[in-house]
Protein backbone atom coordinates (compact mmCIF):
# COMPACT_ATOMS: atom_id res chain seq x y z
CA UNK A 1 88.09 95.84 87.44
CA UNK A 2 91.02 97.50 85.75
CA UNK A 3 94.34 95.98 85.77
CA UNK A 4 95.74 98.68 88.65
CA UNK A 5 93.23 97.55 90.93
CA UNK A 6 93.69 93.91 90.05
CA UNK A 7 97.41 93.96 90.50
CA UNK A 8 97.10 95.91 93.82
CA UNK A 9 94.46 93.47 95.38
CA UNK A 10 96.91 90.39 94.00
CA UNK A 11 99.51 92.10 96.66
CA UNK A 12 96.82 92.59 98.87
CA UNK A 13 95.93 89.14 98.91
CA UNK A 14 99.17 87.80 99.83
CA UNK A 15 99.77 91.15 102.41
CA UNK A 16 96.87 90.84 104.23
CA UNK A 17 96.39 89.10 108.12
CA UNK A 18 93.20 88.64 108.02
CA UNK A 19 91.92 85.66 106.66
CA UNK A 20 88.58 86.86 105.92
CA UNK A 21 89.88 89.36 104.10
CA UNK A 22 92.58 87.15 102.18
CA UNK A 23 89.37 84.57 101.59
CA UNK A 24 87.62 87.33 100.16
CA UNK A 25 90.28 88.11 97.84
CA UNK A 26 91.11 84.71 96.36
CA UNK A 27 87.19 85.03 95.62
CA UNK A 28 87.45 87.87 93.48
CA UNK A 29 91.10 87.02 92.33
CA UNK A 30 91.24 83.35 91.37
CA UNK A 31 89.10 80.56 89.05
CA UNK A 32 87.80 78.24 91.27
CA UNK A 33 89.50 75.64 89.47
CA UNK A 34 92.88 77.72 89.19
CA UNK A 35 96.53 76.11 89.93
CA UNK A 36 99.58 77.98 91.74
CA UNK A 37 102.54 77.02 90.85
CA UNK A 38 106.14 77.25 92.96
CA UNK A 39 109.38 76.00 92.98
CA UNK A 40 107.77 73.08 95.62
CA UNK A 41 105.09 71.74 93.78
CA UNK A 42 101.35 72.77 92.98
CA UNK A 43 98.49 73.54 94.42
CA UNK A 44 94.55 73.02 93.06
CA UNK A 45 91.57 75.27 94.06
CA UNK A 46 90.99 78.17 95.67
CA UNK A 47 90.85 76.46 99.23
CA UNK A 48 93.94 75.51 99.09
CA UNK A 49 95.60 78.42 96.84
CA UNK A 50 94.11 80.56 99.77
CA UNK A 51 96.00 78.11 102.27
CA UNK A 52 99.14 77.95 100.67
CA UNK A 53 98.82 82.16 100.67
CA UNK A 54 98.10 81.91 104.06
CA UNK A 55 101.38 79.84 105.15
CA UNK A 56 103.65 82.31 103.45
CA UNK A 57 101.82 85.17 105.29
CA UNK A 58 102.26 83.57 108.82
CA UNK A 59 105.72 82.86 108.28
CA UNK A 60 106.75 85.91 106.44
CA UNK A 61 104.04 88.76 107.59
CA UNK A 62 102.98 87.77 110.76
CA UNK A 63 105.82 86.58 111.94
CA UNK A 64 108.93 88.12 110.36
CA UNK A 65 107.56 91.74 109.79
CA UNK A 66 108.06 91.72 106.21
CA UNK A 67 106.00 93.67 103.75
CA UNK A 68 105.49 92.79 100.24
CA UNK A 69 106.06 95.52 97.72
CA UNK A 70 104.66 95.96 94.07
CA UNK A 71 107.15 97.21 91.81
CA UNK A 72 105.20 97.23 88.66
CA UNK A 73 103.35 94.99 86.40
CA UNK A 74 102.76 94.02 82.41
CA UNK A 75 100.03 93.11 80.74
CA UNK A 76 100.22 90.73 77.00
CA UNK A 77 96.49 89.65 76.49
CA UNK A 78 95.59 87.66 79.30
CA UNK A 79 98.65 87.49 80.76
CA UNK A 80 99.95 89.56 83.80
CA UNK A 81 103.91 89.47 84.68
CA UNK A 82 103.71 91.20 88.37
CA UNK A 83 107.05 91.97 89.81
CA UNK A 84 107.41 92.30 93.41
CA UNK A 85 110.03 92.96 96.57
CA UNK A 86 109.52 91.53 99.96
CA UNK A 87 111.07 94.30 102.90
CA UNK A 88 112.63 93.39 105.78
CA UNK A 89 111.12 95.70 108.77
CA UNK A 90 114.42 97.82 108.40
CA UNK A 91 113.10 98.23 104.84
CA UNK A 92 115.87 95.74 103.03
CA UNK A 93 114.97 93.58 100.31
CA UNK A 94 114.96 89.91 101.55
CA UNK A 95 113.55 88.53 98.41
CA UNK A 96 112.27 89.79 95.09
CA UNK A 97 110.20 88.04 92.46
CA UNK A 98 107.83 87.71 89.93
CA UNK A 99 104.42 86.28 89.73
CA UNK A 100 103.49 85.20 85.89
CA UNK A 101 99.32 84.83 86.06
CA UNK A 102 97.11 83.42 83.19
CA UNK A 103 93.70 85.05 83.41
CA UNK A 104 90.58 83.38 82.03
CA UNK A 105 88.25 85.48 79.41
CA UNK A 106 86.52 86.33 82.50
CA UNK A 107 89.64 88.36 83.85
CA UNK A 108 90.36 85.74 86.98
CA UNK A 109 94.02 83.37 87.21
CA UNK A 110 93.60 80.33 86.02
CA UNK A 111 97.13 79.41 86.36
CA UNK A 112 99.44 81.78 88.72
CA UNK A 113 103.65 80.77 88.20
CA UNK A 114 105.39 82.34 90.96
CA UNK A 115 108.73 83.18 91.15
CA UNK A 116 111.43 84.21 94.44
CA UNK A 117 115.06 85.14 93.88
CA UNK A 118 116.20 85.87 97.76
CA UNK A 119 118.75 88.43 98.03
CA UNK A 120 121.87 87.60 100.30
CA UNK A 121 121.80 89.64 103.37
């Protein structure tokens, strides 16, 4: 998979509603013994990185409208620095962020460090 695709399906993962869908992704996506990181805490596995994913997306997606948007990525040997907007229905920017991933020499996250800065409305 080139990095385009990989990038886009990391969005995808956190965009999508249906949990099939996002289970699928974390597949492809994640180590199974990978670690996401936040400003909370930490979070083994991909059961329960594609739980955690899933909480943001009810919260945010399903039930506040809001879209997450790539706006571009970098790539330093195996490590990926996405950065990313979340839009309000209306299209404002309610938070933006970056996600810093450490791929494996298979090309999956082994560690994923994410980052939100919300923007006052």
């Amino acid at each position: 998979m080139n990095d385009t695709t990989f990038v886009s399906q990391y969005i995808a993962a956190w965009s999508t509603t249906s949990d099939e869908e996002r289970n699928k992704l974390v597949d492809q996506l994640y180590a199974p013994d990978a670690v996401f990181y936040n400003e909370i805490g930490e979070v083994h596995g991909q059961e329960a990185i594609a739980a955690q994913i899933k909480s943001v997306n009810v919260r945010d997606v399903q039930n506040k409208g809001i879209q997450n948007h790539l706006l571009g990525f970098e790539k330093n040997h195996n490590l990926l620095n996405i950065s990313w907007q979340m839009l309000a229905p209306n299209n404002a920017v309610v938070a933006d962020g970056a996600s810093i991933l450490l791929l494996d020499d298979t090309g999956k996250i082994v560690q994923d460090y994410i980052f939100v800065r919300p923007v006052s409305q």
